[in-house]
C-alpha atoms as a PDB file:
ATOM      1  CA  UNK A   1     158.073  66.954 -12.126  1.00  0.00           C
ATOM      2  CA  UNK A   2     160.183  64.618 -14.129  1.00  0.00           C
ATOM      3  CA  UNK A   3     161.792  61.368 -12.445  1.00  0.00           C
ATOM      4  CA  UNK A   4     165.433  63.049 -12.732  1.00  0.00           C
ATOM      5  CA  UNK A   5     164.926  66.256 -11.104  1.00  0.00           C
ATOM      6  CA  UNK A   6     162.785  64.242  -7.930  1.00  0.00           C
ATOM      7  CA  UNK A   7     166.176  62.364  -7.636  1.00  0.00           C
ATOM      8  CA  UNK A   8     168.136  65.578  -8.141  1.00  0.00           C
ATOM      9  CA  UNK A   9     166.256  67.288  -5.250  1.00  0.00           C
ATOM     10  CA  UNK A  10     166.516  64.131  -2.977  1.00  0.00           C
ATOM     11  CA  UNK A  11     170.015  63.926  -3.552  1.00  0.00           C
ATOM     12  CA  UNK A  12     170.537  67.352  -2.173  1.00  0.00           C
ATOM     13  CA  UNK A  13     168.566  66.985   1.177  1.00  0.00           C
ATOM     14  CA  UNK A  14     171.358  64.968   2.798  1.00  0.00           C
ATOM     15  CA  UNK A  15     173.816  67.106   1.491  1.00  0.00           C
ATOM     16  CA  UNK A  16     172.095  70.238   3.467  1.00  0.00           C
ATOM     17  CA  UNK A  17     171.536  68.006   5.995  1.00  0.00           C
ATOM     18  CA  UNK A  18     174.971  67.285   6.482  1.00  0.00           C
ATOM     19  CA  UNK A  19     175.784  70.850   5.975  1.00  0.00           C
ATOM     20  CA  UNK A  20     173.794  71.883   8.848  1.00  0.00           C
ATOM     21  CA  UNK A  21     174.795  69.696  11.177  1.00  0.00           C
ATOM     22  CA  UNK A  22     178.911  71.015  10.128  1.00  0.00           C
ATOM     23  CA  UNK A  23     177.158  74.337  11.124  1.00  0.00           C
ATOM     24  CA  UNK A  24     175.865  73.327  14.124  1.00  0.00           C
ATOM     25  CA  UNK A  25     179.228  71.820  15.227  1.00  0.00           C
ATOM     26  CA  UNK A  26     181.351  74.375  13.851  1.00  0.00           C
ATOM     27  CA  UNK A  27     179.359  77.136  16.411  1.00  0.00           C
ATOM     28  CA  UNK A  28     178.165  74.444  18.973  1.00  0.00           C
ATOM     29  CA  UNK A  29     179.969  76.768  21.854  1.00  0.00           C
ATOM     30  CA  UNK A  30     177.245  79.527  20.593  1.00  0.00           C
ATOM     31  CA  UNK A  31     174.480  76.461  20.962  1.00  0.00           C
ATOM     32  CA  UNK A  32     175.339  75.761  23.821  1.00  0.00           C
ATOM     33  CA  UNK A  33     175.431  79.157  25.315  1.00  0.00           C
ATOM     34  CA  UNK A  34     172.022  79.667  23.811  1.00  0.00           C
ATOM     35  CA  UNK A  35     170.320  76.370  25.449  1.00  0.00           C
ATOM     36  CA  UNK A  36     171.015  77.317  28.976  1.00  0.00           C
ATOM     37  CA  UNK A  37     168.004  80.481  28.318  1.00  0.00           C
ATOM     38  CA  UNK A  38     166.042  78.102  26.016  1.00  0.00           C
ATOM     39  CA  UNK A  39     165.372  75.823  28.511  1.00  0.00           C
ATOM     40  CA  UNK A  40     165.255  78.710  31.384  1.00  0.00           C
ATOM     41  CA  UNK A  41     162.245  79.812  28.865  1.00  0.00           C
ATOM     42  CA  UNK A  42     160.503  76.281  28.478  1.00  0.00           C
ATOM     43  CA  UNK A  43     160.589  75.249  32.097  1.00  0.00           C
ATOM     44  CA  UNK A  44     159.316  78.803  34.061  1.00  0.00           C
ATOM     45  CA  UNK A  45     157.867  80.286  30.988  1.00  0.00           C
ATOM     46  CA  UNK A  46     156.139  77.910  28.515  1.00  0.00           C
ATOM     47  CA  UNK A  47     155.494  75.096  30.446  1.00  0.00           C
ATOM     48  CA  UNK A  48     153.202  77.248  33.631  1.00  0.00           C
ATOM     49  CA  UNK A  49     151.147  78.631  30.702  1.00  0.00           C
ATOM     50  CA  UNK A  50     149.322  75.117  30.385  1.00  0.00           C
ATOM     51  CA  UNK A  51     148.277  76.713  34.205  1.00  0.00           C
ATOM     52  CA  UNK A  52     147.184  79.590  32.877  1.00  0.00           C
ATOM     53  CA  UNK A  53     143.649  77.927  32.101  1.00  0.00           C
ATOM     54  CA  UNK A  54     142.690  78.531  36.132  1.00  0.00           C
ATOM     55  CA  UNK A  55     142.041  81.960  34.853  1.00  0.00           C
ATOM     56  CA  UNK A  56     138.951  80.772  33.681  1.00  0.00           C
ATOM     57  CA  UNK A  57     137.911  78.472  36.586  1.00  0.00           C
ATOM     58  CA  UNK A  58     136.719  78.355  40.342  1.00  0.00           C
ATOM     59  CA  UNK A  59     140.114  76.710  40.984  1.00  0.00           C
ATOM     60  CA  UNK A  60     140.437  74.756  43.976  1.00  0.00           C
ATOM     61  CA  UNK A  61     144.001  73.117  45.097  1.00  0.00           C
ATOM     62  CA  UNK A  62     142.587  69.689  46.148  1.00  0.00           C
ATOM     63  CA  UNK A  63     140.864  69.176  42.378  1.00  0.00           C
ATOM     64  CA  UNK A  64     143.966  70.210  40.944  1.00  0.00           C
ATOM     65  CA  UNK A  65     143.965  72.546  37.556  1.00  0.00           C
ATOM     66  CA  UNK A  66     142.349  69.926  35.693  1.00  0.00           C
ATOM     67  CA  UNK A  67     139.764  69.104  37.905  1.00  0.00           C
ATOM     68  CA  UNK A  68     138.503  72.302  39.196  1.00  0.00           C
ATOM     69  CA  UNK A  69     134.750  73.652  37.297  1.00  0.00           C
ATOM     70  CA  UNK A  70     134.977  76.107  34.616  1.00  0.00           C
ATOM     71  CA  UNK A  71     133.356  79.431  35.099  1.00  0.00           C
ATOM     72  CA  UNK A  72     134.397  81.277  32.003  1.00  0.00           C
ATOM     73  CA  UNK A  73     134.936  85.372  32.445  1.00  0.00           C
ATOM     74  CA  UNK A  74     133.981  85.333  36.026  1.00  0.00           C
ATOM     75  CA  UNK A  75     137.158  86.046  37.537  1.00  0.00           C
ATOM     76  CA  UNK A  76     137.837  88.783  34.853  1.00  0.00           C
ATOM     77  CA  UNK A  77     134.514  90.428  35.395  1.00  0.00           C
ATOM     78  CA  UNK A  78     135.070  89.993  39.335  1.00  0.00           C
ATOM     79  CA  UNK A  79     138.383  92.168  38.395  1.00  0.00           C
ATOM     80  CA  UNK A  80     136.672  94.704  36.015  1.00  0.00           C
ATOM     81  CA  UNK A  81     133.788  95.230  38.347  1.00  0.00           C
ATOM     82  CA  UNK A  82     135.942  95.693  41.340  1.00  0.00           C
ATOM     83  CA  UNK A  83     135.707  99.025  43.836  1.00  0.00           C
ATOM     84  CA  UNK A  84     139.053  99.316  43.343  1.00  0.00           C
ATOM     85  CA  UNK A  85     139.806  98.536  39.368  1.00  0.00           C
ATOM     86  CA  UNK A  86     140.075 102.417  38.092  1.00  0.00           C
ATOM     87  CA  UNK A  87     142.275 103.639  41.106  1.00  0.00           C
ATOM     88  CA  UNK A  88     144.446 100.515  40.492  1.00  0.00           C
ATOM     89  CA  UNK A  89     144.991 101.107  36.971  1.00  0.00           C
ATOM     90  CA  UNK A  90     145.451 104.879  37.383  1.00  0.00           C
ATOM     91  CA  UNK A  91     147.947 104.462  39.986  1.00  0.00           C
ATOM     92  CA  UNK A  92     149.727 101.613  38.126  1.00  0.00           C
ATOM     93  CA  UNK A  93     149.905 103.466  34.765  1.00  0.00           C
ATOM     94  CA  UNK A  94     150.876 106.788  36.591  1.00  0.00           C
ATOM     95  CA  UNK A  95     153.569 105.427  38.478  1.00  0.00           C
ATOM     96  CA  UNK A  96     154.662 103.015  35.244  1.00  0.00           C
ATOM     97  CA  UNK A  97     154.778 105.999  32.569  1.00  0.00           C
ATOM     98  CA  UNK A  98     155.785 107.944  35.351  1.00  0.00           C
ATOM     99  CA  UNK A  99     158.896 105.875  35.876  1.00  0.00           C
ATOM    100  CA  UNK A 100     159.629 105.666  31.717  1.00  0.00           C
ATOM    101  CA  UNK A 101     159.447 109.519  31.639  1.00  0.00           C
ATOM    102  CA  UNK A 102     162.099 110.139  34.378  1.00  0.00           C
ATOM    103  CA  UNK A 103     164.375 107.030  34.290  1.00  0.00           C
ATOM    104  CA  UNK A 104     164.864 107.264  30.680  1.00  0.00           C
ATOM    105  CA  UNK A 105     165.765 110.305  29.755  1.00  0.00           C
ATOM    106  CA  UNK A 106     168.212 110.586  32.565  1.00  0.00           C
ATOM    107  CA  UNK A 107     169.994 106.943  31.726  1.00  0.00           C
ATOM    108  CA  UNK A 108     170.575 108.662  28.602  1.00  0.00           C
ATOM    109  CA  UNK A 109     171.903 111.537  29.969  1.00  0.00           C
ATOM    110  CA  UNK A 110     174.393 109.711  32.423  1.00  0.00           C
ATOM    111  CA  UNK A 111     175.316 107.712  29.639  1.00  0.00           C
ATOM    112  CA  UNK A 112     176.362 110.289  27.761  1.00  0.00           C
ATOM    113  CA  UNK A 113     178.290 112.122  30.791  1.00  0.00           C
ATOM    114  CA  UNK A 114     179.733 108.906  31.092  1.00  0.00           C
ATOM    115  CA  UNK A 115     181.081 108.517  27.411  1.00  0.00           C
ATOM    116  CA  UNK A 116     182.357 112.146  27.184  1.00  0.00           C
ATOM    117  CA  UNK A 117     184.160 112.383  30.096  1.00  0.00           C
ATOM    118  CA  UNK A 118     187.671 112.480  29.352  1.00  0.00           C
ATOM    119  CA  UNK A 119     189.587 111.656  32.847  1.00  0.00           C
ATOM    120  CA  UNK A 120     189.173 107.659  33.242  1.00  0.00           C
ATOM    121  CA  UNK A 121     189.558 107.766  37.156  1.00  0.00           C
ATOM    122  CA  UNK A 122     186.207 109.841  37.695  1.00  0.00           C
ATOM    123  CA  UNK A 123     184.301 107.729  34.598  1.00  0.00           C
ATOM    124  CA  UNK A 124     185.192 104.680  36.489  1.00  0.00           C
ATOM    125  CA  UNK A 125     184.199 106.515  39.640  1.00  0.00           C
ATOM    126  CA  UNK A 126     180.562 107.661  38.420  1.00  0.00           C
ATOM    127  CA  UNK A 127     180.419 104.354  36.975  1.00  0.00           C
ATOM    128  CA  UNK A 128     180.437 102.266  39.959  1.00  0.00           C
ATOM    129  CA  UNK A 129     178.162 104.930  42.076  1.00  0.00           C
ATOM    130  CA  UNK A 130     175.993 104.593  39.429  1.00  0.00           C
ATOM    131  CA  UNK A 131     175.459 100.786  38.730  1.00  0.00           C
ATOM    132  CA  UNK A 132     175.918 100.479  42.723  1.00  0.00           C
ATOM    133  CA  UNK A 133     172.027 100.927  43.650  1.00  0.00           C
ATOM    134  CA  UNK A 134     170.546  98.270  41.272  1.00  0.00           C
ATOM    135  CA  UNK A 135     172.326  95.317  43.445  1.00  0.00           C
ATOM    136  CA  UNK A 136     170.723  96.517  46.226  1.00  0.00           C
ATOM    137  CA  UNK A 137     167.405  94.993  47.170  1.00  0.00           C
ATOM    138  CA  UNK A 138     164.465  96.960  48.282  1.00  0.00           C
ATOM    139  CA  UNK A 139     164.545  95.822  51.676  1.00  0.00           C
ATOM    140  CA  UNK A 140     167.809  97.504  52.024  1.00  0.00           C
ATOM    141  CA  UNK A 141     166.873 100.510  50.124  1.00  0.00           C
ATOM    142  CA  UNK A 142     163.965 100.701  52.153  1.00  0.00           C
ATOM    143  CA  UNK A 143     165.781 101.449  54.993  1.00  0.00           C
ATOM    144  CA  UNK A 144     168.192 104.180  53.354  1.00  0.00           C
ATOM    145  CA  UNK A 145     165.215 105.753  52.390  1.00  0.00           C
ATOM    146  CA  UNK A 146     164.150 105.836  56.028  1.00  0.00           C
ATOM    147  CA  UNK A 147     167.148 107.383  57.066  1.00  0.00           C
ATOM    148  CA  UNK A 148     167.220 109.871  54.695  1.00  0.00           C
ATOM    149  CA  UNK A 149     163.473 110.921  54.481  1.00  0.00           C
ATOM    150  CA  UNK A 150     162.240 110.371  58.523  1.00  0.00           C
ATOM    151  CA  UNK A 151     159.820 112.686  59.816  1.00  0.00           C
ATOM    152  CA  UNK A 152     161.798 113.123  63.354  1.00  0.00           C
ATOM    153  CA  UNK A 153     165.853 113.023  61.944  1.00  0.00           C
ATOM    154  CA  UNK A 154     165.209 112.328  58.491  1.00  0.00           C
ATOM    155  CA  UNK A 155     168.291 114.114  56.207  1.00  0.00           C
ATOM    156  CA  UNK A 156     166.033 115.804  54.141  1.00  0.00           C
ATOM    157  CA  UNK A 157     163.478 117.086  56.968  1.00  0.00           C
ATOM    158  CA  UNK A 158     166.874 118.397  58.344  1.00  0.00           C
ATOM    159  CA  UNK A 159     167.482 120.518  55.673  1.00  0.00           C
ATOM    160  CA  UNK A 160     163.795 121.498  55.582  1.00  0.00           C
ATOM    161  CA  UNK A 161     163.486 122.888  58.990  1.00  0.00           C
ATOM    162  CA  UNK A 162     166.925 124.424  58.725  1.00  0.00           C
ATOM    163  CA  UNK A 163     165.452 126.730  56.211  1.00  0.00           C
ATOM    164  CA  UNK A 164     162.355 127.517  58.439  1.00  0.00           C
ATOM    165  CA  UNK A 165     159.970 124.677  57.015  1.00  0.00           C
ATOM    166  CA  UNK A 166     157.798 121.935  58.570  1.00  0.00           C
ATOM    167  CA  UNK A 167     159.043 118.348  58.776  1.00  0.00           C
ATOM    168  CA  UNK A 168     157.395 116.202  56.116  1.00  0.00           C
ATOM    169  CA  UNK A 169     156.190 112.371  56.806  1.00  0.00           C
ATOM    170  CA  UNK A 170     157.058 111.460  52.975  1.00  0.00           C
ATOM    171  CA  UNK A 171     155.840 107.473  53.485  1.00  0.00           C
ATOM    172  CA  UNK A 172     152.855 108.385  54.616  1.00  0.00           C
ATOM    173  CA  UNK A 173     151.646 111.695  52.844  1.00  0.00           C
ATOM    174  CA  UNK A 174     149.892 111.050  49.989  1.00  0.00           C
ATOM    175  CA  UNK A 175     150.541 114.076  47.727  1.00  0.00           C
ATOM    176  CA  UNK A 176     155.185 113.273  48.540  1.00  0.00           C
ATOM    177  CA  UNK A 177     154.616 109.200  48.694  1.00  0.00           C
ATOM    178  CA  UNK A 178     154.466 109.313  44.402  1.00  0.00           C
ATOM    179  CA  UNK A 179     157.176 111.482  43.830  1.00  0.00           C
ATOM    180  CA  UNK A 180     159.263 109.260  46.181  1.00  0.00           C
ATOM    181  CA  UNK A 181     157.983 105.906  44.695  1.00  0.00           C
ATOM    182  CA  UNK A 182     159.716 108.020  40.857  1.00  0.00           C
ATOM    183  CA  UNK A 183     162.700 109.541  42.415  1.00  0.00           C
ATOM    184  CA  UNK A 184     163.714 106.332  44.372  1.00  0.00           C
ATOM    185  CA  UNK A 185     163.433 104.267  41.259  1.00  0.00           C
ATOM    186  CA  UNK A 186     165.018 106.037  38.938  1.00  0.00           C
ATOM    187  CA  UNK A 187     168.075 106.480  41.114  1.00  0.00           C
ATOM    188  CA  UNK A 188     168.151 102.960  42.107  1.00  0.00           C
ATOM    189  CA  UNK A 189     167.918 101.793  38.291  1.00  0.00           C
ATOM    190  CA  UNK A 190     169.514 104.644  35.856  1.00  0.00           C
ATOM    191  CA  UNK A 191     172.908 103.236  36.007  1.00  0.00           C
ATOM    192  CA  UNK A 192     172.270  99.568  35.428  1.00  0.00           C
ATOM    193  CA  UNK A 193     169.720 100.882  32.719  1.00  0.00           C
ATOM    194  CA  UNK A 194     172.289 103.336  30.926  1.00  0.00           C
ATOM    195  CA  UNK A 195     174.904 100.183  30.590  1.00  0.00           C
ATOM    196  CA  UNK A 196     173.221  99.584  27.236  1.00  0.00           C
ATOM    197  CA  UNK A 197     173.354 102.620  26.019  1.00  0.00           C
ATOM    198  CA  UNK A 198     177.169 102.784  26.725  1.00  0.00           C
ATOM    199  CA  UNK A 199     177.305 100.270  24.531  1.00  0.00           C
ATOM    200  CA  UNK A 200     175.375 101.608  22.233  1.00  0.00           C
ATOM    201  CA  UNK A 201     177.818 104.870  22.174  1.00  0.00           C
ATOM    202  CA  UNK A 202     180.670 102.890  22.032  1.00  0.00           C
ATOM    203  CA  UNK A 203     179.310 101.710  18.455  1.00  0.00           C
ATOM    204  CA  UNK A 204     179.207 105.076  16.806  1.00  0.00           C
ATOM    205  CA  UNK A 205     181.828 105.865  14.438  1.00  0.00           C
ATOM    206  CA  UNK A 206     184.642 107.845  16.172  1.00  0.00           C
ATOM    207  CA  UNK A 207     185.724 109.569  12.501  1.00  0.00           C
ATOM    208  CA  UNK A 208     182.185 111.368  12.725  1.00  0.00           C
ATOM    209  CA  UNK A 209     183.077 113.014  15.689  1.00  0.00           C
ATOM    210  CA  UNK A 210     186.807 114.152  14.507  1.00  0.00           C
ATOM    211  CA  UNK A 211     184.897 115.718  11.176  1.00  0.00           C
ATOM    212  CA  UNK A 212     182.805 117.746  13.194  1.00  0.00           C
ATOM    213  CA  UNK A 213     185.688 118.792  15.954  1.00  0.00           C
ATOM    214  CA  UNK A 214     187.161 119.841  12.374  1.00  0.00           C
ATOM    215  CA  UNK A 215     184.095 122.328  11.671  1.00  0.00           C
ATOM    216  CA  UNK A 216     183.776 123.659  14.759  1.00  0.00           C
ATOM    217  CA  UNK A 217     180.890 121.955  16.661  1.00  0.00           C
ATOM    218  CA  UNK A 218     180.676 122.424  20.176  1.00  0.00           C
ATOM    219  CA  UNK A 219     179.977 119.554  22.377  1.00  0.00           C
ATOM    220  CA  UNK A 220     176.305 120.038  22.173  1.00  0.00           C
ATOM    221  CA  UNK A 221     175.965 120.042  18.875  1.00  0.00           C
ATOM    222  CA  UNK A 222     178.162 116.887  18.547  1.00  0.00           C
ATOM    223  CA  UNK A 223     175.706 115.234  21.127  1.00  0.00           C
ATOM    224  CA  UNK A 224     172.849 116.669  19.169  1.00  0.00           C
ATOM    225  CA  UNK A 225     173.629 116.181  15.621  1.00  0.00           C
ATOM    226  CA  UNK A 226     175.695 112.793  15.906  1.00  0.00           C
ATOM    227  CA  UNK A 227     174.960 111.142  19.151  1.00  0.00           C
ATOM    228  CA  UNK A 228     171.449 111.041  19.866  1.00  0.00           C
ATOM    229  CA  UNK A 229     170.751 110.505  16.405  1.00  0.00           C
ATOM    230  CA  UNK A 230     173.159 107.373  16.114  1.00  0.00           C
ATOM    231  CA  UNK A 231     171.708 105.936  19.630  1.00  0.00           C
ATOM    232  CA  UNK A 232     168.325 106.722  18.592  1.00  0.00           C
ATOM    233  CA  UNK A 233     167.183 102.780  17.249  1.00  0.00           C
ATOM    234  CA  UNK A 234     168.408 101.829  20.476  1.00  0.00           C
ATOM    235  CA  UNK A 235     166.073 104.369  22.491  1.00  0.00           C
ATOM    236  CA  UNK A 236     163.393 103.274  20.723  1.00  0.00           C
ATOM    237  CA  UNK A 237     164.075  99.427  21.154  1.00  0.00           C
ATOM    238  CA  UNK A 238     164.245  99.998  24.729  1.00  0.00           C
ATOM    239  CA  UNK A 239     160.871 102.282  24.533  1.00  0.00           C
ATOM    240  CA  UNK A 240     158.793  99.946  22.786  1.00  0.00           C
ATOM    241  CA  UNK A 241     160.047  97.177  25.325  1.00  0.00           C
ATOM    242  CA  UNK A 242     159.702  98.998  28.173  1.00  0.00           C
ATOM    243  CA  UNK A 243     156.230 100.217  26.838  1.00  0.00           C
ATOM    244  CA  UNK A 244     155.108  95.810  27.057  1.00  0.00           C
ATOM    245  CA  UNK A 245     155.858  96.015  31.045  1.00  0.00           C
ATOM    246  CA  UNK A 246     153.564  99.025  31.243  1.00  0.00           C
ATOM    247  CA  UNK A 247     151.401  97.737  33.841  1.00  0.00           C
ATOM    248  CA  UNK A 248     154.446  96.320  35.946  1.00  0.00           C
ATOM    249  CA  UNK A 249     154.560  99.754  37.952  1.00  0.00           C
ATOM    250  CA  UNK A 250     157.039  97.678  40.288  1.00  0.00           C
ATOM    251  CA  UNK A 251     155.516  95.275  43.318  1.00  0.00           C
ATOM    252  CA  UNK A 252     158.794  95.074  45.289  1.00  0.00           C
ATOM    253  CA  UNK A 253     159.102  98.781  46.059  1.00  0.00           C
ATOM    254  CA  UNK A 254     155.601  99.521  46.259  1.00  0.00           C
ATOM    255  CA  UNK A 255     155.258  96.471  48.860  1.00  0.00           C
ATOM    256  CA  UNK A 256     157.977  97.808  50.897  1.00  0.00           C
ATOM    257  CA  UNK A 257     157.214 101.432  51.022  1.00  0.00           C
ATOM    258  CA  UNK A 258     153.555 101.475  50.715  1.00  0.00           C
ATOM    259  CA  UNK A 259     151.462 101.360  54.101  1.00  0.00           C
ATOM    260  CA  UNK A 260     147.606 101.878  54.379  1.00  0.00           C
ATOM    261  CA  UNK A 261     147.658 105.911  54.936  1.00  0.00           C
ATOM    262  CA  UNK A 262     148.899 105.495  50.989  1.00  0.00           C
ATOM    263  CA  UNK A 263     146.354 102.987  49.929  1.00  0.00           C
ATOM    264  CA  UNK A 264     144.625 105.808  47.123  1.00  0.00           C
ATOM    265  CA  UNK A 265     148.123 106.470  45.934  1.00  0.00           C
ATOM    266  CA  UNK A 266     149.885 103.446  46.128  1.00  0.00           C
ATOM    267  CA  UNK A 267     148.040 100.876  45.473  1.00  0.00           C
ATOM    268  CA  UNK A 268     148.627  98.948  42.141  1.00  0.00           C
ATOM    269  CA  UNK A 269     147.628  96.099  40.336  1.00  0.00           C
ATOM    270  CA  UNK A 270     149.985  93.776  42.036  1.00  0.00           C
ATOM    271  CA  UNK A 271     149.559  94.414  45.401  1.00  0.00           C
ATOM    272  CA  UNK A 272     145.964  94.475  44.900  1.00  0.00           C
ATOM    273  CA  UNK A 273     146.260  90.544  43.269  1.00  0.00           C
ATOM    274  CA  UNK A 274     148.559  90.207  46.265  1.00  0.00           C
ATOM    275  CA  UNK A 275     146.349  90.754  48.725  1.00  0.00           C
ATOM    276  CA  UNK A 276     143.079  89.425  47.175  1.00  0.00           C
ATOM    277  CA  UNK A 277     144.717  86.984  44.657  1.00  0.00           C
ATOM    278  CA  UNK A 278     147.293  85.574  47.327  1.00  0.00           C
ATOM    279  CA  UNK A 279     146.378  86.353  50.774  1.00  0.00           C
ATOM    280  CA  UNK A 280     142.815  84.895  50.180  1.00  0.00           C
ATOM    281  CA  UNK A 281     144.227  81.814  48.007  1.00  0.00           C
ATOM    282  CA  UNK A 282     142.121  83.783  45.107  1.00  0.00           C
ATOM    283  CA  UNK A 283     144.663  81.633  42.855  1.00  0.00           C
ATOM    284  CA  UNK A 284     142.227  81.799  39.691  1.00  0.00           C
ATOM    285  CA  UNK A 285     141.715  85.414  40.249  1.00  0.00           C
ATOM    286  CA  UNK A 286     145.086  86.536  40.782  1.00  0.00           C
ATOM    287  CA  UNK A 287     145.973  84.867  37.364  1.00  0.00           C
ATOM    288  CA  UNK A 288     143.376  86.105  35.417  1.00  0.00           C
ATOM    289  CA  UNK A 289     144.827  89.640  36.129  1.00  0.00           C
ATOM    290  CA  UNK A 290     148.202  88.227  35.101  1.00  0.00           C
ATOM    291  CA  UNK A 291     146.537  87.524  31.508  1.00  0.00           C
ATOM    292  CA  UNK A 292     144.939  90.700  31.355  1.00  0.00           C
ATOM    293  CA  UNK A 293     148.301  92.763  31.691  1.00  0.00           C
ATOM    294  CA  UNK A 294     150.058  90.524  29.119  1.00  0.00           C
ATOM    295  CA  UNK A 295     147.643  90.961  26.859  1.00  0.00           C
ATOM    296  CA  UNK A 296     147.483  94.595  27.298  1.00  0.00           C
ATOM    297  CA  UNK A 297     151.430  94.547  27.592  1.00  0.00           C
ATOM    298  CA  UNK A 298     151.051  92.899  24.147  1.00  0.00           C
ATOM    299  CA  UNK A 299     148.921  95.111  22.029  1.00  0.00           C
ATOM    300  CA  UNK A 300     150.891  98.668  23.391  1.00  0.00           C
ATOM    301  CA  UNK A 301     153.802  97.047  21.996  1.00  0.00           C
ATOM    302  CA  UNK A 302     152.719  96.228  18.789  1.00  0.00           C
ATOM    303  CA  UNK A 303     150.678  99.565  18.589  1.00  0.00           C
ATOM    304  CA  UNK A 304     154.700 101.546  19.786  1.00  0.00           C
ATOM    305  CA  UNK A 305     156.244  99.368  16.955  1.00  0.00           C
ATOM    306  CA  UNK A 306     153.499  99.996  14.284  1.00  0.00           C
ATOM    307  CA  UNK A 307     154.370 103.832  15.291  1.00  0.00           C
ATOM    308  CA  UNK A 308     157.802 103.758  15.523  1.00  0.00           C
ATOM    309  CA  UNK A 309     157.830 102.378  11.758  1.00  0.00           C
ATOM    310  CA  UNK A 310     155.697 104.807  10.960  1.00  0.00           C
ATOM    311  CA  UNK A 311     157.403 107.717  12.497  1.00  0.00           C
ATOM    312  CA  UNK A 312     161.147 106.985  12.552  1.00  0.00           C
ATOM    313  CA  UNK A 313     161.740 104.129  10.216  1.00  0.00           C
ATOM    314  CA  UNK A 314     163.093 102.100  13.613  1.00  0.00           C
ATOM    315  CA  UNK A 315     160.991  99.325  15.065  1.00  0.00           C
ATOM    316  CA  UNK A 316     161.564  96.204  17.271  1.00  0.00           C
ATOM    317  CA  UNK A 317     160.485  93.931  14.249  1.00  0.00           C
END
């Protein structure tokens, strides 16, 4: 490179420089909007994983994370090897896939109802019921559940035995306890989970749907042949997201509705680590398992997205 084009391209660094940095000012209310999650991400995200390494030693709280003796896979074979490891995963993917196959298809559904319906009153109405449940912790739900599904008074053993059934102990029978863990879930999260594809519907362009009111399509064919396809990047998106949290099947409810006639049903990953990882100050353990599911978390997404390419021509990235 000749001496005049060296001092042409280091003349032009401070100019870009200095053209950033207008940037930067110009949209510094965006910046600044964006920090706030940055450093939410660097202080209880990036910064634990340095803690991460216990996963691989016999850690012990007075020698700190440094000083406690490394035992390589040991915790992770301890894990693999357990009594319990197949039930656990077979529970936690059942009730995780479980939860994807109901919850999604029915946020989709209510957030359809919700965009089609003409009569603002009632759409604001639905709304509200609908987002209600998610601001409710599962403490609380907990004990609407109880009053609804209780052996003795329950509402729904009401309606049984008015029809000329037994009462049902749903908590505590195995073969109901699943199905309640699903149902419970999806109607405590559908609403907050169809907001985004509200939005999503609120995107498409309204012109398509005059043109085919034009033709004659009926509202399912609208929803068909204009909807669904238009929100489809977005189901996928939330799919292939969804699909990384696989085997979070959901501690909080499970803790709080599980008991031990459940156990070979309800019992997941989490409360497993809980109780082993936790109660029994397990700490390397219970953070080994915590590697394990990201890492599994990792490769179904990037299998889903590597699909979704393939199949639809929509992916994450």
């Amino acid at each position: 490179m000749k001496k005049g084009q060296v001092k042409a391209v280091t003349a032009e660094n401070p100019k870009q420089k200095s053209k950033l940095y207008r940037e930067i000012v110009r949209h510094r209310s965006v910046y600044l909007l964006a920090l706030l999650p940055l450093v939410y991400y660097i202080i209880f995200k990036y910064i634990p994983i340095w803690n991460a390494q216990i996963a691989f030693k016999d850690f012990k709280a007075v020698q700190g994370v440094v000083g406690s003796p490394w035992i390589g896979f040991d915790n992770f074979t301890e894990f693999f090897h357990s009594f319990y490891f197949w039930s656990l995963l077979r529970n936690t993917v059942m009730y995780s896939v479980g939860k994807l196959l109901i919850s999604l298809p029915l946020s989709i559904i209510l957030a359809i109802a919700i965009y089609e319906c003409t009569r603002p009153v009632l759409r604001k109405v639905v709304q509200t019921l609908a987002y209600l449940p998610h601001f409710l912790s599962w403490v609380i739900m907990y004990g609407i559940l109880l009053t609804l599904l209780a052996p003795g008074d329950g509402v729904f053993n009401d309606v049984i035995k008015m029809f000329g059934g037994s009462s049902i102990d749903f908590l505590s029978n195995t073969k109901a306890f699943p199905w309640v863990v699903l149902f419970s879930d999806a109607w405590k999260e559908m609403g907050w989970s169809a907001i985004i594809f509200i939005a999503a519907l609120m995107g498409i362009d309204v012109s398509l749907f005059e043109a085919a009111m034009v033709e004659g399509a009926s509202s399912w064919q609208r929803v068909k042949y204009i909807t669904l396809p238009s929100i489809l990047p977005v189901i996928v998106t939330v799919l292939i997201l969804k699909l990384g949290t696989i085997l979070d099947a959901g501690f909080n409810q499970i803790f709080m509705l599980y008991s031990p006639q459940v156990y070979s049903v309800a019992d997941i990953i989490d409360t497993w680590v809980y109780r082993q990882g936790l109660l029994e100050f397990k700490f390397g353990l219970a953070t080994a398992v915590g590697l394990f599911k990201g890492v599994f978390g990792m490769i179904l997404v990037l299998f889903a997205n590597w699909i979704s390419k393939k199949a639809t021509d929509s992916a994450l990235f």
